[in-house]
Protein backbone atom coordinates (compact mmCIF):
# COMPACT_ATOMS: atom_id res chain seq x y z
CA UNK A 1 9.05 4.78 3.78
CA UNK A 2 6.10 2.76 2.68
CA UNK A 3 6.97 -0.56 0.21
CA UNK A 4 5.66 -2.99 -1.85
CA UNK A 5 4.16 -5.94 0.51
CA UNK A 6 4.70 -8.34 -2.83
CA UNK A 7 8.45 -7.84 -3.87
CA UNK A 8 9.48 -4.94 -0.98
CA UNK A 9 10.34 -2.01 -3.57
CA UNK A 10 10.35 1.14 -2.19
CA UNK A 11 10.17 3.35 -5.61
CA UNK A 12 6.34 3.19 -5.94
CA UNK A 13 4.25 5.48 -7.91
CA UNK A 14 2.04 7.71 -5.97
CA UNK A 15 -1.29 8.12 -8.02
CA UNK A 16 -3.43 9.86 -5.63
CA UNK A 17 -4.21 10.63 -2.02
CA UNK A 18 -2.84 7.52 0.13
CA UNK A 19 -2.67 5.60 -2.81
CA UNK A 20 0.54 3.81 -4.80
CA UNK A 21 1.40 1.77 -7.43
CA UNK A 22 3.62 -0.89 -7.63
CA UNK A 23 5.04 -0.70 -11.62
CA UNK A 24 7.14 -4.31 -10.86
CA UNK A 25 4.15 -6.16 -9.39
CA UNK A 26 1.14 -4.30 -11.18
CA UNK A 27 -0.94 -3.40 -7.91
CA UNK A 28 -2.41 -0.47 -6.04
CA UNK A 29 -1.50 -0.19 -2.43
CA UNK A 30 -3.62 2.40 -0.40
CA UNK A 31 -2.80 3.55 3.07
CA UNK A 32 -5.76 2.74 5.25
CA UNK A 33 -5.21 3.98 9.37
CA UNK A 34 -1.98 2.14 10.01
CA UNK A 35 -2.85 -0.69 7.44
CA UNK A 36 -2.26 -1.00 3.63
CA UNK A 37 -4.81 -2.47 0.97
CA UNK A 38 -3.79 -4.57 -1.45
CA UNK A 39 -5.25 -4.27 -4.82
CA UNK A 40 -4.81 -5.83 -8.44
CA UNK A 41 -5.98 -4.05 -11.22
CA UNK A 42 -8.06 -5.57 -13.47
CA UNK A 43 -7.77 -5.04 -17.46
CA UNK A 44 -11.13 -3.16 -17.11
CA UNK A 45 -9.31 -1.15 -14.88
CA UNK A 46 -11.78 -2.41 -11.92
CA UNK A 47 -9.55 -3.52 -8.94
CA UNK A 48 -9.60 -6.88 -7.08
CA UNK A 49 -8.89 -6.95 -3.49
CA UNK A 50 -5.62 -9.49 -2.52
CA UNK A 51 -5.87 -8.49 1.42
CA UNK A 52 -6.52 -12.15 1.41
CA UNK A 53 -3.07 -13.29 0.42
CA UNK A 54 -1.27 -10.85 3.20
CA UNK A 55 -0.72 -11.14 6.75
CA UNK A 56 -1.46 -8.43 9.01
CA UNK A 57 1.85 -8.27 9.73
CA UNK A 58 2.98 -8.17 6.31
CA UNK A 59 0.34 -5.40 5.82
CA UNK A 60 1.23 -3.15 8.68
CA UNK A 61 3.21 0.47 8.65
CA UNK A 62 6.07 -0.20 10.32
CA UNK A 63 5.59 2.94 12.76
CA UNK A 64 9.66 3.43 13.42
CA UNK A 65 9.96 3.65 9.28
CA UNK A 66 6.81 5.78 8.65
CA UNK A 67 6.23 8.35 11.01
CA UNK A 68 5.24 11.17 9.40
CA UNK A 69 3.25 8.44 7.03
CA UNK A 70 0.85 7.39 9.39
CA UNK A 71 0.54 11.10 10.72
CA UNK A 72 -0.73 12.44 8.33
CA UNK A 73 -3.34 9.34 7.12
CA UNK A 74 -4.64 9.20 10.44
CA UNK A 75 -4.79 12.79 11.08
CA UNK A 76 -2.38 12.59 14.25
C-alpha cells in the first residue's frame, strides 16, 4: 500500500494514472518505476517539485508492501 512520504497516511486520493493526493498534507505523489515524486500544488494549480526535501529512502516503494504496485507501473 503506497503512503504519504510527509505524514505516512495511507487513505490518499487517487486522481489519475499513478498519481495521488495527499488531502492532510496538500501534495501530489506520482509513482515513477519504483520511486515516488513529490509534488506541491501551487494556487495556480501549477505543481512544484519537493523531491528535494526526501530521501531516497523515504521515497522508495517498499517492494514487500507494494507488489502488485510496482507491477503494474513498471510493466513487470
Amino acid at each position: 500500500m503506497i503512503h504519504c512520504p510527509n505524514c505516512h497516511l495511507k487513505d490518499l486520493g487517487k486522481i489519475g494514472n499513478h498519481q495521488y493526493y495527499c488531502g492532510r498534507c496538500c501534495i501530489e505523489i506520482v509513482i515513477q518505476k519504483e520511486h515516488l515524486s513529490v509534488f506541491q500544488v501551487e494556487e495556480d494549480g501549477s505543481l512544484s517539485s519537493l523531491d528535494d526535501l526526501f530521501s531516497e529512502e523515504e521515497r522508495r516503494i517498499n517492494r514487500e508492501e507494494s507488489p502488485q504496485l510496482i507491477q503494474k507501473v513498471s510493466g513487470r
